[in-house]
Protein backbone atom coordinates (compact mmCIF):
# COMPACT_ATOMS: atom_id res chain seq x y z
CA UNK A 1 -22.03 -28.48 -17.31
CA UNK A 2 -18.60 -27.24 -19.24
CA UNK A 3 -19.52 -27.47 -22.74
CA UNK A 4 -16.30 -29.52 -24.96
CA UNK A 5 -15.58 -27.22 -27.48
CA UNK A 6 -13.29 -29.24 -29.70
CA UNK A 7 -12.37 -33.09 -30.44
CA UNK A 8 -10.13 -34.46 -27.83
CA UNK A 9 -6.46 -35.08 -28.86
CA UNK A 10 -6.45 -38.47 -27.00
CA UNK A 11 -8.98 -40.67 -27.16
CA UNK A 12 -7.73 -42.47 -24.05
CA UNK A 13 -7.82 -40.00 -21.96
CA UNK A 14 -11.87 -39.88 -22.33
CA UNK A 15 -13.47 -39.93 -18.52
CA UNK A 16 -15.87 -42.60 -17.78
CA UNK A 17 -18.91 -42.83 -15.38
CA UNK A 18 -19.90 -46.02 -14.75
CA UNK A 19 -23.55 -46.14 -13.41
CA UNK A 20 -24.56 -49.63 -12.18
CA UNK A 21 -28.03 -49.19 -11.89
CA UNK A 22 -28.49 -53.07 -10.08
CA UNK A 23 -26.05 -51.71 -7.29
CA UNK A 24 -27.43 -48.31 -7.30
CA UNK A 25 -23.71 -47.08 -7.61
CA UNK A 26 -21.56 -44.18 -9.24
CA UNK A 27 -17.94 -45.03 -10.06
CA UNK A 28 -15.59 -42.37 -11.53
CA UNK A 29 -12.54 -44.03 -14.30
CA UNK A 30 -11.57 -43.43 -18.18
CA UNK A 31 -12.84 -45.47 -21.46
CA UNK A 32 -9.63 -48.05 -20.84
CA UNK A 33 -11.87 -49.16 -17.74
CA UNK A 34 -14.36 -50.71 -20.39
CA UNK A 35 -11.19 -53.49 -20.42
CA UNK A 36 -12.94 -54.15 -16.87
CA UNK A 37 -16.69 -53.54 -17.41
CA UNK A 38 -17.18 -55.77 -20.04
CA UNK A 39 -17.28 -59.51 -19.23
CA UNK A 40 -16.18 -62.44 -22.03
CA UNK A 41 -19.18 -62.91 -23.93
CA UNK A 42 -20.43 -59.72 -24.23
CA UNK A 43 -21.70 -58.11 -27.18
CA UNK A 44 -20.70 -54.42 -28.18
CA UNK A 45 -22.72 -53.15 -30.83
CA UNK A 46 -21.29 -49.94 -32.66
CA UNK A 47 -23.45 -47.76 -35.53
CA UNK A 48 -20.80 -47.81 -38.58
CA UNK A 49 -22.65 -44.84 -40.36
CA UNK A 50 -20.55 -41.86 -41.33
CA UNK A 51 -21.12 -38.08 -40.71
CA UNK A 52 -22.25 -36.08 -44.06
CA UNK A 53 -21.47 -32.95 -44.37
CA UNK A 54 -24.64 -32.16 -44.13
CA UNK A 55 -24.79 -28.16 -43.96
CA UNK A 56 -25.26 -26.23 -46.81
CA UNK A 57 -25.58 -22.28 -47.66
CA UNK A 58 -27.39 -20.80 -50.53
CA UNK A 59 -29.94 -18.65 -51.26
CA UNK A 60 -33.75 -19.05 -52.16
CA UNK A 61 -35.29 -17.77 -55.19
CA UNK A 62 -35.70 -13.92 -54.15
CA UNK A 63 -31.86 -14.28 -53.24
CA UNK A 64 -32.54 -14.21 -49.72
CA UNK A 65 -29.62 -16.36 -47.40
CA UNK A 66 -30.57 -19.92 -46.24
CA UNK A 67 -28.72 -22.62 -44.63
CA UNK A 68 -30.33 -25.94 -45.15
CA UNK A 69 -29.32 -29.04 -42.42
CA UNK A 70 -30.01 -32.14 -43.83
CA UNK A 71 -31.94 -34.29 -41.67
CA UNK A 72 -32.43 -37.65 -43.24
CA UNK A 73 -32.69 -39.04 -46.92
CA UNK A 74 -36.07 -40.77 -47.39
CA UNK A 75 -36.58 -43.80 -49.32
CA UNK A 76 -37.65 -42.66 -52.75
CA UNK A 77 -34.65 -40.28 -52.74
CA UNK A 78 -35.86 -37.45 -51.51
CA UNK A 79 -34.24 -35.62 -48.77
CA UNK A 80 -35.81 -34.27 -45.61
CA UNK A 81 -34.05 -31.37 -44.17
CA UNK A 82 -34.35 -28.06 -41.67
CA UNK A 83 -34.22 -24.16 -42.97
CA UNK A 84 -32.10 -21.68 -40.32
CA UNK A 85 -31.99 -17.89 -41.40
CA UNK A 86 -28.59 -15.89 -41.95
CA UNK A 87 -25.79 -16.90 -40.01
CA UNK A 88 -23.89 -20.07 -39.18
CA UNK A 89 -23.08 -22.12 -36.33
CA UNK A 90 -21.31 -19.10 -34.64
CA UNK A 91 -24.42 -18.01 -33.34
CA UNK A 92 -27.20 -19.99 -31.06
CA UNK A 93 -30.06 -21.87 -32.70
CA UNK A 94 -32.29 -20.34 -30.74
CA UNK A 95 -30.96 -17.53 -31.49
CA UNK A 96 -31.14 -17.22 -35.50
CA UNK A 97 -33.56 -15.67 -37.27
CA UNK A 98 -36.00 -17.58 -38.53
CA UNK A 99 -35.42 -18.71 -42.12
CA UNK A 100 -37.51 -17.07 -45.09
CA UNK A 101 -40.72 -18.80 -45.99
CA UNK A 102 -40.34 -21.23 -48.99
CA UNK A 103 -43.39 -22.48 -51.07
CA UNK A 104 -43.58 -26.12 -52.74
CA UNK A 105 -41.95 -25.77 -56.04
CA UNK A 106 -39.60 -23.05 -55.03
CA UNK A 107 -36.17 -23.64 -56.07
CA UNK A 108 -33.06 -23.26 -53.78
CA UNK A 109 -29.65 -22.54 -54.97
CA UNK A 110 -26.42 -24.13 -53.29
CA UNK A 111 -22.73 -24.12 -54.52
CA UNK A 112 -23.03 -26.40 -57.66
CA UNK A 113 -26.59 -27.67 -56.23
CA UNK A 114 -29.98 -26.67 -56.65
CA UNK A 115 -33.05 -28.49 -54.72
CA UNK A 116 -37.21 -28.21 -55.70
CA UNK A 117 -38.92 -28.22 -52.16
CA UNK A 118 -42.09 -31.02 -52.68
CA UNK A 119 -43.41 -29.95 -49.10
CA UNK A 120 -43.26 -28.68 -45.75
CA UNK A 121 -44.23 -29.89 -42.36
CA UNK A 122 -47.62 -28.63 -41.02
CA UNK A 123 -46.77 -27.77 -37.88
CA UNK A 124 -43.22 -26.12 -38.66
CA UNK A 125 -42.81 -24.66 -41.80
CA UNK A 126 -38.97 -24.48 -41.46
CA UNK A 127 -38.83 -28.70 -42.05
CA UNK A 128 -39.28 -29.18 -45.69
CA UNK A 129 -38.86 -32.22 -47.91
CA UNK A 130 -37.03 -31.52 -51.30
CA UNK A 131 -35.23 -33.31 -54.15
CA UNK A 132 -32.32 -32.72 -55.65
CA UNK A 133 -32.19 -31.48 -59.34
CA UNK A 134 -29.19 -33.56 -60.70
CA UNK A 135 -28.62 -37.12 -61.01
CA UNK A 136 -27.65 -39.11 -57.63
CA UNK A 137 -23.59 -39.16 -58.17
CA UNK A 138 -23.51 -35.64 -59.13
CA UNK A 139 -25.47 -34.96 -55.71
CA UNK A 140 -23.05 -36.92 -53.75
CA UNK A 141 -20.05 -35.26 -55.35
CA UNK A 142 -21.21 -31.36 -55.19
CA UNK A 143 -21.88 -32.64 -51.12
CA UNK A 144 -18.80 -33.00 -50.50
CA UNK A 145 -17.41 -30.54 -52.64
CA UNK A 146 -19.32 -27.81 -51.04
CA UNK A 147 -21.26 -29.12 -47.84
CA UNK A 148 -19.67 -28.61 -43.77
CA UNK A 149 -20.21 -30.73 -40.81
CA UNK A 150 -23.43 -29.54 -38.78
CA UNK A 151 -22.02 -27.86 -35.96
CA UNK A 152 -23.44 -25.57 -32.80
CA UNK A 153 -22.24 -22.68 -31.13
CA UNK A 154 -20.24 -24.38 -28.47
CA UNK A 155 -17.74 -25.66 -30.63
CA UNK A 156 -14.44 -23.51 -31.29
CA UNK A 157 -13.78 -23.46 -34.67
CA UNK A 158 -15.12 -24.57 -38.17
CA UNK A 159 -14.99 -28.32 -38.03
CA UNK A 160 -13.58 -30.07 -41.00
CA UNK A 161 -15.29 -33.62 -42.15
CA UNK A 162 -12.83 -36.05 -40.41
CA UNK A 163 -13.65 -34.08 -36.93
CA UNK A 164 -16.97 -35.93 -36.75
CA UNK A 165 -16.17 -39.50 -37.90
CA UNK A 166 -15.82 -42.59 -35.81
CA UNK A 167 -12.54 -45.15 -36.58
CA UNK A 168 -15.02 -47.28 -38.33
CA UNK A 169 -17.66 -45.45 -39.95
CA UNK A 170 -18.93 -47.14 -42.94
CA UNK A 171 -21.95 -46.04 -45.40
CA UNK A 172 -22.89 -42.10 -45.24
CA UNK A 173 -25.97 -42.48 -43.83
CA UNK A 174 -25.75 -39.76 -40.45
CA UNK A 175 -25.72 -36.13 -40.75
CA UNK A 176 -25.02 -35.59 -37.11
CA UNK A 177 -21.93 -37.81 -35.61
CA UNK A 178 -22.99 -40.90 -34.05
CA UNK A 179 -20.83 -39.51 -31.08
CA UNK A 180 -20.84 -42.31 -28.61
CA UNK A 181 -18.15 -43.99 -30.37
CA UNK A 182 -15.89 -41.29 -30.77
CA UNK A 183 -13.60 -42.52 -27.76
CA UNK A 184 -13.26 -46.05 -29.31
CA UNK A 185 -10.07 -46.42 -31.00
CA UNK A 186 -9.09 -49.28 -32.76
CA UNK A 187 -6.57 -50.93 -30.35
CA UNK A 188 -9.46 -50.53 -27.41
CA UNK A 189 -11.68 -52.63 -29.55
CA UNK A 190 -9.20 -55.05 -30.46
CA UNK A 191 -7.93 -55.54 -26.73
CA UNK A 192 -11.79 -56.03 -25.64
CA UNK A 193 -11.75 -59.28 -28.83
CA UNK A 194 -8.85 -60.78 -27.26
CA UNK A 195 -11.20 -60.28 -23.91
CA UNK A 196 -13.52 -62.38 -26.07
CA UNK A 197 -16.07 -59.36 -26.47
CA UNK A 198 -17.89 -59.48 -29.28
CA UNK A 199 -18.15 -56.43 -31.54
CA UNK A 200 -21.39 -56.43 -34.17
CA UNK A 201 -22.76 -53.26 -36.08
CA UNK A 202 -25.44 -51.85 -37.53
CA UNK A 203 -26.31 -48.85 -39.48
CA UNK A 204 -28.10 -45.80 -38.16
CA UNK A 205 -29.27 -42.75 -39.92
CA UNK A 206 -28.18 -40.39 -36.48
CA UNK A 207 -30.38 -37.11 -36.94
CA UNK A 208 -30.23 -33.48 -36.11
CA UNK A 209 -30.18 -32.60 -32.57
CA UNK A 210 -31.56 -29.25 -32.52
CA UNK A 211 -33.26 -26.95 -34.90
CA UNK A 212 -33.45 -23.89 -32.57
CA UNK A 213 -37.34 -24.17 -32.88
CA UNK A 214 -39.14 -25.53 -29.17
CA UNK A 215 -41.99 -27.43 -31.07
CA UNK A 216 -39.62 -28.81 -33.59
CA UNK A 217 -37.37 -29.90 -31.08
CA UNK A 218 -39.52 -31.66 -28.70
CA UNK A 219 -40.93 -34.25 -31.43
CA UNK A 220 -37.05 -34.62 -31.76
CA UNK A 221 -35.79 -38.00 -32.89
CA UNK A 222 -37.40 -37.80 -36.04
CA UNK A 223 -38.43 -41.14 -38.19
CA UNK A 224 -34.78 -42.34 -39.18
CA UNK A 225 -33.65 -45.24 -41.05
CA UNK A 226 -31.64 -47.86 -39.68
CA UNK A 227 -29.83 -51.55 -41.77
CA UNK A 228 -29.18 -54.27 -39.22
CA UNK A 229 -26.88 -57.12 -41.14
CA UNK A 230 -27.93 -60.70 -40.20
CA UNK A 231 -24.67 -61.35 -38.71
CA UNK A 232 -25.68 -59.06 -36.26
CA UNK A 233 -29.08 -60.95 -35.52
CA UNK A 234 -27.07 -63.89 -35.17
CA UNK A 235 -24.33 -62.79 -32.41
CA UNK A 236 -27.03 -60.99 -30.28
CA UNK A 237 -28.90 -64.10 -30.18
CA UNK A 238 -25.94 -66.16 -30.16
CA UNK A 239 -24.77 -63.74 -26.73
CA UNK A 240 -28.14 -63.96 -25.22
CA UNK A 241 -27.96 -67.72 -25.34
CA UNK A 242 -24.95 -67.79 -23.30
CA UNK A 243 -25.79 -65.37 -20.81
CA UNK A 244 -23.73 -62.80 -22.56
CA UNK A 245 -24.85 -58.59 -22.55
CA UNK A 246 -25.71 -56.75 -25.50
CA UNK A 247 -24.33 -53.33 -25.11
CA UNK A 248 -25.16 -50.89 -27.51
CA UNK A 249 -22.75 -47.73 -28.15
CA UNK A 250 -25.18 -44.72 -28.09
CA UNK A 251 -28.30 -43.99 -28.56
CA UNK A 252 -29.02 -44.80 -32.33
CA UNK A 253 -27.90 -48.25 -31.58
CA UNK A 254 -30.49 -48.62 -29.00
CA UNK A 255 -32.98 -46.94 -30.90
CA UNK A 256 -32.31 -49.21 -34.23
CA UNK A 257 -31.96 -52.32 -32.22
CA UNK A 258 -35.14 -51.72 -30.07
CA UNK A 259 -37.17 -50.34 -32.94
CA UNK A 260 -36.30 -53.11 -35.26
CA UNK A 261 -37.63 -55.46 -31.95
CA UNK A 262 -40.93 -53.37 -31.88
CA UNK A 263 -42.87 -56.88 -32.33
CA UNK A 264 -40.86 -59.14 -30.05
CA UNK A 265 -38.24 -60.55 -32.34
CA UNK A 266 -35.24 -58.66 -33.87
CA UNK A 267 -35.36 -58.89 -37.35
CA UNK A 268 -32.36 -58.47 -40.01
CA UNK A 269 -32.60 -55.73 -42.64
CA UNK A 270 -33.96 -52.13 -43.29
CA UNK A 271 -36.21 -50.28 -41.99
CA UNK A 272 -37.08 -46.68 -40.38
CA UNK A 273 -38.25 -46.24 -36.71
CA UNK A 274 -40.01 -43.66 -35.23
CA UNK A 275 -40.03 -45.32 -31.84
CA UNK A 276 -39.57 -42.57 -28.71
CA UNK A 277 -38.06 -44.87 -25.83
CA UNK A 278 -38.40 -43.49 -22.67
CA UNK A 279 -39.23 -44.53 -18.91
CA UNK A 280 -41.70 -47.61 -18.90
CA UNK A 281 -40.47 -48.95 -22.78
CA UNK A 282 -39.73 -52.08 -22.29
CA UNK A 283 -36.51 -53.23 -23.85
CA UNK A 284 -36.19 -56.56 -26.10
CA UNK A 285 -32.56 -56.39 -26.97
CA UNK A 286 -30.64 -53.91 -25.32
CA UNK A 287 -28.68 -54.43 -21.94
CA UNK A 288 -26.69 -51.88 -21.44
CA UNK A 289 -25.50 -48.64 -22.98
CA UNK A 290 -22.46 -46.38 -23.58
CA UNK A 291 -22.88 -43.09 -24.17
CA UNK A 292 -21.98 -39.87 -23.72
CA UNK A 293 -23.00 -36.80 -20.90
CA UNK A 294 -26.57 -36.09 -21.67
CA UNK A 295 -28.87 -33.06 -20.04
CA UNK A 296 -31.88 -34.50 -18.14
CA UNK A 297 -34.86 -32.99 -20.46
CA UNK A 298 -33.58 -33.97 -23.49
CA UNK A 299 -34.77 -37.04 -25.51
CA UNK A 300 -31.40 -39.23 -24.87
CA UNK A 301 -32.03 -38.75 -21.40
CA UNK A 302 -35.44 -39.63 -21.48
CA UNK A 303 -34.22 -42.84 -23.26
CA UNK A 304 -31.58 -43.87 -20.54
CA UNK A 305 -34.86 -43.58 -17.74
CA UNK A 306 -35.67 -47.35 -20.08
CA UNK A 307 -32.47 -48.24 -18.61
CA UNK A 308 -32.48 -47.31 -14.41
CA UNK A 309 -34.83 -45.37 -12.38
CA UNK A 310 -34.62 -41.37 -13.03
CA UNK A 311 -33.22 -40.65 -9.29
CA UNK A 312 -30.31 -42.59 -10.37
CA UNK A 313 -29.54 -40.66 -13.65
CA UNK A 314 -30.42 -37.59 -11.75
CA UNK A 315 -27.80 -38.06 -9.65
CA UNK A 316 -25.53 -39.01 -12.09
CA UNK A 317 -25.44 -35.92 -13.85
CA UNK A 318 -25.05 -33.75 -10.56
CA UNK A 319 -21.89 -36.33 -9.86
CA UNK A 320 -20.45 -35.37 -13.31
CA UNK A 321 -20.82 -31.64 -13.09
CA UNK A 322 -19.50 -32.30 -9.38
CA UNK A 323 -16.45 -33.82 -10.96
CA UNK A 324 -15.60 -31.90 -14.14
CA UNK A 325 -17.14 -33.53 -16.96
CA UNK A 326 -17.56 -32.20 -20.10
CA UNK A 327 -20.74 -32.50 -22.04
CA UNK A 328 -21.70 -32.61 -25.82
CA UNK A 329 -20.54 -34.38 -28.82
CA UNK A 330 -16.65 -34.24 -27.71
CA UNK A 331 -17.19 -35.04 -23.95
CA UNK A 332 -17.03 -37.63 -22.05
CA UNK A 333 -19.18 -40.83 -21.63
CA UNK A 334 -21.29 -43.00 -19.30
CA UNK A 335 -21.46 -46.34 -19.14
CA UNK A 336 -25.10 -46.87 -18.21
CA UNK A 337 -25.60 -50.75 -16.82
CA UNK A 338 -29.75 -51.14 -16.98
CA UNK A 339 -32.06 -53.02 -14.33
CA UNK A 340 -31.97 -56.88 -16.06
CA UNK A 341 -34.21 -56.93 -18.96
CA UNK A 342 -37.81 -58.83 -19.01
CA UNK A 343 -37.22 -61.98 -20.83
């Protein structure tokens, strides 16, 4: 499938495959036909986090070149991140060298930064845990000031910050886009209120994708956090009552609305998941999901086989590479319509 290399101009003009698993049927249209898919009372739920710049170059301390990708901020305040070699995004991930081996205590220097590493992962010694040497605002600050979108080798050019936000991303929680939402424009959303649609939100610490590594990757979604409002609680329940859909936009909503469900109920407030849905999970909240062009083998896949039968998204994909649809973080989406939920 034909990689998109770059943010589309037009929102609007995003394709949309519409899978009805119920009718076992394909349908070929744009994001405006979500005008048409969703029904008065239905619930879209959105993730309102924004994208970090969450890539930063530096050196260890034998000087040797490091990039570190953050990959989620832990509760106690320190950060948990992923170690590439020289390079940048220009080249592969599976094609970098590997990065230089770092010991707990070592110090890494960034532009205006420097960060103690507490520990690495047992299994891959490239994910490391480390805290930040300078009090919280001066973190933030020296982030920004020096820190680049994560990006991958498909892209066409360095990405600047506002490439990888959504229209209404909120708190700075992701450090990869939450991506499903990036064909959602304001007037869309408002047109689908006057449709009486409901629009809700939560919060969703979106992880990295890739690391480059095979082993790394395949326990890929890592633990992330996730903030559900209790306004939230209360319109799902209030659109379940009246027969109403909850449709989540990507997979961090599904995964923060599901995890956060784990025991049966959905429950307001914070928490991290490290729930892997796949085929058999059985889903408490979620109905229905938009998203974007996903590769089967990969986790988001996986997740959509909780949603209709694996034949179905099997031939879903061939029907979008049959048709010209671009995959990735700037391609186009799917609306996915899932077998009706057990109650």
């Amino acid at each position: 499938m034909i990689a998109a290399s770059w943010p589309r101009e037009e929102p609007r003009a995003t394709r949309l495959l519409h899978v009805d698993a119920a009718r076992q049927r394909l349908a070929d249209g744009t994001i405006e036909d979500l005008r048409k898919l969703l029904r008065p009372g239905d619930l879209l739920v959105v993730n309102d986090a924004a994208t970090l710049p969450a890539s930063l170059r530096g050196v260890t301390a034998a000087g040797a070149p490091v990039e570190l990708r953050l990959a989620g901020r832990e509760e106690d305040g320190c950060w948990r991140g992923v170690l590439f070699g020289a390079g940048d995004w220009r080249t592969r991930t599976e094609d970098r060298p590997r990065p230089p081996r770092v010991a707990p205590g070592e110090v890494l220097r960034f532009d205006g930064l420097r960060a103690r590493i507490e520990r690495s992962d047992r299994a891959s010694a490239r994910l490391v845990w480390l805290r930040f040497g300078a009090p919280e605002a001066s973190v933030w600050r020296a982030l920004y000031r020096s820190g680049h979108p994560v990006q991958y080798a498909h892209t066409a050019r360095p990405l600047s910050l506002w490439h990888v936000q959504t229209a209404y991303g909120s708190r700075p929680w992701a450090v990869e886009a939450p991506s499903a939402g990036f064909p959602l424009t304001w007037d869309l959303l408002l047109d689908l209120r006057r449709e009486r649609v409901g629009l809700a939100r939560v919060t969703h610490a979106a992880g990295l994708s890739s690391s480059g590594e095979a082993a790394l990757d395949a326990r890929f979604p890592l633990p992330e956090r996730y903030d559900i409002p209790a306004d939230t609680v209360r319109e799902i329940e209030s659109a379940r009552r009246n027969g109403g859909r909850v449709i989540a936009v990507g997979t961090s909503v599904t995964r923060a609305l599901e995890g956060a469900s784990a025991s049966g109920r959905l429950a307001a407030g914070a928490g991290t998941t490290d729930l892997l849905i796949g085929p058999g999970t059985r889903r408490n909240v979620v109905d229905a999901v938009l998203t974007g062009v996903h590769e089967p083998g990969t986790s988001h896949f996986a997740l959509l086989e909780a949603f209709v039968p694996r034949e179905l998204l099997v031939r879903a994909h061939a029907f979008a590479e049959e048709h010209g649809y671009r995959g990735h973080e700037f391609g186009d989406a799917v609306f996915v319509e899932g077998l009706v939920r057990q109650r």
